[in-house]
Protein backbone atom coordinates (compact mmCIF):
# COMPACT_ATOMS: atom_id res chain seq x y z
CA UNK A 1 -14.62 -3.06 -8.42
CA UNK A 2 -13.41 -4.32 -11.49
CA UNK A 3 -10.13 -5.44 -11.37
CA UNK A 4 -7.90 -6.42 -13.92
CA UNK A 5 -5.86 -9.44 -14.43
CA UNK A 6 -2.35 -8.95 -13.73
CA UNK A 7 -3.15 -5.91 -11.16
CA UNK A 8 -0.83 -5.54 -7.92
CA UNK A 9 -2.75 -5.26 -4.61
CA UNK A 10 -0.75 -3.50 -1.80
CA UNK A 11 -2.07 -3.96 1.56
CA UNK A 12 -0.28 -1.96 3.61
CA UNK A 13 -0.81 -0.60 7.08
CA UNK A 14 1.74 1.67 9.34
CA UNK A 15 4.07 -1.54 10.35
CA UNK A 16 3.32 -4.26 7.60
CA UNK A 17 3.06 -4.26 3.55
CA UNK A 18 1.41 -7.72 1.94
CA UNK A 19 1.44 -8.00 -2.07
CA UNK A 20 -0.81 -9.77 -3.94
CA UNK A 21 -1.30 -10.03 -7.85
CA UNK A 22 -4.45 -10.81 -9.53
CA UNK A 23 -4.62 -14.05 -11.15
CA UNK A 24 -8.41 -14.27 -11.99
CA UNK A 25 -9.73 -12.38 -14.88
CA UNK A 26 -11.86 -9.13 -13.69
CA UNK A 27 -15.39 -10.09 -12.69
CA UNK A 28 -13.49 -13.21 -10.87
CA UNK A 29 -11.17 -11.70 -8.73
CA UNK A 30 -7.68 -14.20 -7.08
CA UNK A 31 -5.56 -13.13 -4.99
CA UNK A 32 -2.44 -14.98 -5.28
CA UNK A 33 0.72 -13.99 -2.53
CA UNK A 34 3.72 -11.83 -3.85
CA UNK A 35 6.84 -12.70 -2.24
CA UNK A 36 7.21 -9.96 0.12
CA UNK A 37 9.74 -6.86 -0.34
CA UNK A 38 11.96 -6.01 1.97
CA UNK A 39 10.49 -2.34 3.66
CA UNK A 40 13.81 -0.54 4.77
CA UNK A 41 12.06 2.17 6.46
CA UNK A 42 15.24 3.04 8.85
CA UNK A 43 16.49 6.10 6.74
CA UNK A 44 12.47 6.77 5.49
CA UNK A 45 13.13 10.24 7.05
CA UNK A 46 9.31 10.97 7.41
CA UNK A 47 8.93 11.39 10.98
CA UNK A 48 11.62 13.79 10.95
CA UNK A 49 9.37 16.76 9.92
CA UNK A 50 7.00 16.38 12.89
CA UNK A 51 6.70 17.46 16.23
CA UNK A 52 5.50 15.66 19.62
CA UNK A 53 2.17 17.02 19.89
CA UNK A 54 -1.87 15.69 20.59
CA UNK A 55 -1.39 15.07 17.05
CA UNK A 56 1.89 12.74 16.98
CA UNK A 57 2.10 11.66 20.66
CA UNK A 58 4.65 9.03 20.45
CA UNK A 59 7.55 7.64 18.42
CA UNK A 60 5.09 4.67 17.26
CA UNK A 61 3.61 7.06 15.04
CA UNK A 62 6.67 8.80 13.70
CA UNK A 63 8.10 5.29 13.02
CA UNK A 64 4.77 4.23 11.13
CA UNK A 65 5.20 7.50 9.29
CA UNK A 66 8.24 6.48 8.48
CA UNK A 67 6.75 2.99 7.27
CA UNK A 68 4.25 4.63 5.04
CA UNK A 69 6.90 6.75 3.36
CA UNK A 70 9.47 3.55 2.95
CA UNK A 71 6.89 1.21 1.73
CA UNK A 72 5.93 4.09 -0.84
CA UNK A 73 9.34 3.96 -1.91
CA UNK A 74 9.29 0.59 -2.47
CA UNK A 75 5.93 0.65 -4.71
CA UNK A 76 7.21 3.45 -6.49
CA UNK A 77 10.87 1.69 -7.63
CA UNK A 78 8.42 -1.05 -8.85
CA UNK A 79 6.41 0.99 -11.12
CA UNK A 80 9.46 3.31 -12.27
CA UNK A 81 11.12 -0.13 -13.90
CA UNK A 82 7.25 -1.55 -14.95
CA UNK A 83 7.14 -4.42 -12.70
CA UNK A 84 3.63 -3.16 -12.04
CA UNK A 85 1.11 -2.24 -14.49
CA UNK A 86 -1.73 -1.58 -12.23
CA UNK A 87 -2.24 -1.12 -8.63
CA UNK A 88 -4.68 -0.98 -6.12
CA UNK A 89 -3.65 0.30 -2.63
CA UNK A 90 -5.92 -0.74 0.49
CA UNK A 91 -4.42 1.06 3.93
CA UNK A 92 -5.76 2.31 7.02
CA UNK A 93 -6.05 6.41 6.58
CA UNK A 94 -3.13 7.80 8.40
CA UNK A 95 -1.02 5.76 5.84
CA UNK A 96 -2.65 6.43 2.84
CA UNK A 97 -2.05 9.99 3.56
CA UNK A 98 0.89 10.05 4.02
CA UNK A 99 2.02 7.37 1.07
CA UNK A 100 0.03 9.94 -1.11
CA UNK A 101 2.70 11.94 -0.32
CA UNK A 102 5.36 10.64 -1.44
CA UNK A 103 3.44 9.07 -5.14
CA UNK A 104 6.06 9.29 -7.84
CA UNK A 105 4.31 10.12 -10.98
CA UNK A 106 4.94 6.82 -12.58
CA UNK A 107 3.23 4.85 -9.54
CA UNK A 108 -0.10 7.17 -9.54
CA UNK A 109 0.07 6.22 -13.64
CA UNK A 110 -0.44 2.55 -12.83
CA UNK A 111 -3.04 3.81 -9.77
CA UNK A 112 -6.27 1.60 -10.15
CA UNK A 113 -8.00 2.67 -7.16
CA UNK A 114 -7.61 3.32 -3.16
CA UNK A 115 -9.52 1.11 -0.48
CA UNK A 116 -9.23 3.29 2.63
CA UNK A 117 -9.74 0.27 5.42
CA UNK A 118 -6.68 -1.31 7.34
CA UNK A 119 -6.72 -5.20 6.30
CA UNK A 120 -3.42 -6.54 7.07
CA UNK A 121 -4.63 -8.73 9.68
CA UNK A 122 -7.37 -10.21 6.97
CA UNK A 123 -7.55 -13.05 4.90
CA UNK A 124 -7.08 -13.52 1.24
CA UNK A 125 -10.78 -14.15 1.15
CA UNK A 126 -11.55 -10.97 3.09
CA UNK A 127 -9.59 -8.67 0.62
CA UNK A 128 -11.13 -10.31 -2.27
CA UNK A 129 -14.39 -9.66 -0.61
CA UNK A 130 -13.42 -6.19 -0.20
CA UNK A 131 -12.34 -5.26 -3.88
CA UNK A 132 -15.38 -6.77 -4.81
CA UNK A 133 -17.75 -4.37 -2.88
CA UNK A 134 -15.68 -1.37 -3.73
């Protein structure tokens, strides 16, 4: 994948968010560390619509519902006021689903692309690997 310089890369996964912005120039892709935003995901209000089932067994999964939706939120603030110009999103399924969700039109306008594969717990090198095969 071809990603441009500038572009926001949201790792996010049903408990964490890491930003990164890329400082290399397409072909040459650098990560470089955001400081991270502050996920309020106590009023996200996701959960709420689902029912304890085979599907949703436990409150871990509402709250990570709840996650997706807050850290959503947070992405789409930041491309409502343009502090992003592009994004690419990398999160495990579940959360990508339900993110989609909640897209405010603004945030899929600055959409680059979707890596559907839960890397919080990988390095920068790993991600960059990642975009790069994509």
């Amino acid at each position: 994948m071809i990603l441009p310089n500038g572009a926001t890369v949201a790792v996010v996964n049903g408990r964490t968010m890491l930003l990164f912005q890329n400082i290399g120039h397409e072909l040459d892709i650098e990560l470089s560390i955001v400081p991270p935003r502050h996920v309020d995901d106590r009023h996200a209000g996701s959960g709420g619509r689902h029912r304890r089932s085979a599907a949703n067994p436990d409150a871990r999964r509402l709250a990570e519902d709840d996650f997706a939706v807050a850290a959503s939120s947070v992405l789409n603030r930041a491309a409502i006021i343009g502090e992003i110009d592009g994004l690419l999103l990398i999160a495990d399924p579940r959360t990508l689903g339900e993110m989609r969700r909640h897209f405010h039109k603004s945030l899929r306008g600055v959409l680059l692309g979707e890596i559907v594969k839960d890397m919080t717990n990988n390095s920068v090198t790993e991600i960059e690997a990642a975009i790069r095969a994509a």
